[in-house]
C-alpha atoms as a PDB file:
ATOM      1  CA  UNK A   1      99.867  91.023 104.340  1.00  0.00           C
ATOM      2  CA  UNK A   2      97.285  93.093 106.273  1.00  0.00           C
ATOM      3  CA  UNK A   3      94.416  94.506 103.941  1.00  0.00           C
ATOM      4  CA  UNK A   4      91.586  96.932 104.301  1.00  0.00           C
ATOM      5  CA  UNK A   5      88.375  96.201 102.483  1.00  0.00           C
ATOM      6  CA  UNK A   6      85.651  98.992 101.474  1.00  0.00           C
ATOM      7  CA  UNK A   7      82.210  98.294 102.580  1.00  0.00           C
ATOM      8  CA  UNK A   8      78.911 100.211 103.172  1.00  0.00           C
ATOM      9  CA  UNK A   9      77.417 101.309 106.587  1.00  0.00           C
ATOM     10  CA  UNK A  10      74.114  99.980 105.996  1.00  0.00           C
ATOM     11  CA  UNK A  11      72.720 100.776 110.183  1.00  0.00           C
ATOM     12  CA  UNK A  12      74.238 101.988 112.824  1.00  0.00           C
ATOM     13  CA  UNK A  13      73.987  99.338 116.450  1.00  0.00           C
ATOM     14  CA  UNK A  14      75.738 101.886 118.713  1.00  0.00           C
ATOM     15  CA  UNK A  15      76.688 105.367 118.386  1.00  0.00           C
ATOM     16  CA  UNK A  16      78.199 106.266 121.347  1.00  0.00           C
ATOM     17  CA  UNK A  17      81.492 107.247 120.559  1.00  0.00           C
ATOM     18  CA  UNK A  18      83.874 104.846 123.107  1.00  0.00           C
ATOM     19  CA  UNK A  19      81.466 101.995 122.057  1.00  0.00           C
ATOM     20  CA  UNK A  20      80.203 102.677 118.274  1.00  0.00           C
ATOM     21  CA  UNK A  21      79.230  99.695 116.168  1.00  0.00           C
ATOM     22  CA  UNK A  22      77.554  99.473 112.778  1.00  0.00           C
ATOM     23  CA  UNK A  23      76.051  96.878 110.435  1.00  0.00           C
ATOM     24  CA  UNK A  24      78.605  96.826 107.144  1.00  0.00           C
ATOM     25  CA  UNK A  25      77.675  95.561 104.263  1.00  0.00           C
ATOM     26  CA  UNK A  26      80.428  93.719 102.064  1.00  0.00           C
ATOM     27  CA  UNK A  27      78.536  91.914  98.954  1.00  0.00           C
ATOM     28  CA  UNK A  28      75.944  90.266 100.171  1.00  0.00           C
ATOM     29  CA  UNK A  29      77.656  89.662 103.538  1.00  0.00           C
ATOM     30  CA  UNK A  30      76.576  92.119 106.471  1.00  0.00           C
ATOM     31  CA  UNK A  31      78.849  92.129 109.486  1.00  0.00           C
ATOM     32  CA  UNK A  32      78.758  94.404 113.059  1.00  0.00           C
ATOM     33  CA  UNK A  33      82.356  96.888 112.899  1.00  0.00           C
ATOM     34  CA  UNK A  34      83.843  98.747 115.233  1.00  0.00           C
ATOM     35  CA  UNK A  35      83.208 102.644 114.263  1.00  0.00           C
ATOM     36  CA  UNK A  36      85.463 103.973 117.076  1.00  0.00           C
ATOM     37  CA  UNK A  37      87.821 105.716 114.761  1.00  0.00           C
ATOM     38  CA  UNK A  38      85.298 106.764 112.203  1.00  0.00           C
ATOM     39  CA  UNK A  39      82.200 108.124 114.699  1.00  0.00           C
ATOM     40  CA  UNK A  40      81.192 110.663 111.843  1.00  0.00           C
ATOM     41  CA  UNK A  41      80.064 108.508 109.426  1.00  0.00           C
ATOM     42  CA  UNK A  42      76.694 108.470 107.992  1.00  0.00           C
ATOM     43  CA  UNK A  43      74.330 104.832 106.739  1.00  0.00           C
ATOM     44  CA  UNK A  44      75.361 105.007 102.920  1.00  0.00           C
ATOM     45  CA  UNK A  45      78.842 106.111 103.689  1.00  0.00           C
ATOM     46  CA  UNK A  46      81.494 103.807 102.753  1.00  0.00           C
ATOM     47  CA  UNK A  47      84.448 102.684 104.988  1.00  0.00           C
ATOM     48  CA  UNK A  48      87.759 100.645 104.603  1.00  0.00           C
ATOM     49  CA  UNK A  49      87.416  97.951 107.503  1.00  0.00           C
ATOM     50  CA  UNK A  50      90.348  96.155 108.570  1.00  0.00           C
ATOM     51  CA  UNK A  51      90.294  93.085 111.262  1.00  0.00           C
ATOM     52  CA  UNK A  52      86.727  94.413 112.187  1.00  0.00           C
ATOM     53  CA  UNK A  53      87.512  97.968 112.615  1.00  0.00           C
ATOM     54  CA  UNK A  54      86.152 100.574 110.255  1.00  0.00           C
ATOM     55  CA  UNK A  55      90.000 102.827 109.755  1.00  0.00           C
ATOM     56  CA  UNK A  56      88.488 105.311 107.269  1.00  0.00           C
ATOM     57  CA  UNK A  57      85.775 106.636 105.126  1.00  0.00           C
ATOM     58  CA  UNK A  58      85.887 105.811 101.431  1.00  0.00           C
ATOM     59  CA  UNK A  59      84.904 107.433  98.572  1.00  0.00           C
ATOM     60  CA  UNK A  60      81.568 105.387  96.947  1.00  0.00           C
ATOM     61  CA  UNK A  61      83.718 105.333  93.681  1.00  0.00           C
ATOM     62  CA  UNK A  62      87.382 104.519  95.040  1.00  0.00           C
ATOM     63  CA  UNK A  63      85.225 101.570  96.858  1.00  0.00           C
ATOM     64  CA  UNK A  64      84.521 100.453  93.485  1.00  0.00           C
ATOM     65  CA  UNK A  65      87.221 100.103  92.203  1.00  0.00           C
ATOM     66  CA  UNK A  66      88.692  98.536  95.156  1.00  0.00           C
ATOM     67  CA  UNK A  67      86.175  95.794  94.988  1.00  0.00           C
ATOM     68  CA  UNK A  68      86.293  95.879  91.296  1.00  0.00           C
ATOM     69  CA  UNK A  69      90.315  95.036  91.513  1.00  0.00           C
ATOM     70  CA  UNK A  70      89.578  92.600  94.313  1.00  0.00           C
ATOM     71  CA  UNK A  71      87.703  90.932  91.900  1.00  0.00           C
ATOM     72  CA  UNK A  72      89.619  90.673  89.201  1.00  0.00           C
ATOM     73  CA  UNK A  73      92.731  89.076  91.443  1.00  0.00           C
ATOM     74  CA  UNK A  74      90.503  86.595  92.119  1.00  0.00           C
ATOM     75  CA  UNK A  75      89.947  87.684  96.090  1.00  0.00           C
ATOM     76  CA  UNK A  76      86.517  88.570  96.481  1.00  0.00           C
ATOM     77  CA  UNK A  77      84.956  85.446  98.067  1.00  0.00           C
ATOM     78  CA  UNK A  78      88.034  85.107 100.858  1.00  0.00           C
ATOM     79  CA  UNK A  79      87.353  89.131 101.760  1.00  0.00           C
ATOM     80  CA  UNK A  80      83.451  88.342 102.140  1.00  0.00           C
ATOM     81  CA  UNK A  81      82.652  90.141  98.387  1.00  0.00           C
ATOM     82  CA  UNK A  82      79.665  89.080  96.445  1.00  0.00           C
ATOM     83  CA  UNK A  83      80.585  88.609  92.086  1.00  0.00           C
ATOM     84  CA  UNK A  84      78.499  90.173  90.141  1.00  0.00           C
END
């Protein structure tokens, strides 16, 4: 089962287009992603990332409840998100 999990762009490393990286921040865990197919997004924006590649931007509340659901099934620490 593939899955995509929402996380926040919290600094962009590389913005040129072919080559565009940012920091994403999933819980407390912050990790560089590919931004190829998302070079519009903005730092607070968040994105679903999925084997290191940021696929889309995500609504800040459909993230929630995303991570909210991930939660509650118990998956949150094997996807890298923090409990509250």
């Amino acid at each position: 089962m593939c899955l995509a999990v929402p996380g926040k762009v919290v600094a962009w490393i590389e913005q040129d287009p072919l080559f565009a990286m940012a920091s994403v921040e999933f819980g407390a865990m912050r990790r560089a992603v590919s931004m190829a197919c998302t070079p519009d997004v903005e730092v607070g924006d968040y994105v679903l990332v999925h084997a290191g590649i940021a696929i889309s931007r995500i609504d800040p509340d459909e993230a929630a409840r995303v991570l909210a659901m991930l939660r509650d099934l118990g998956l949150d620490e094997s996807v890298g998100v923090a409990s509250d």
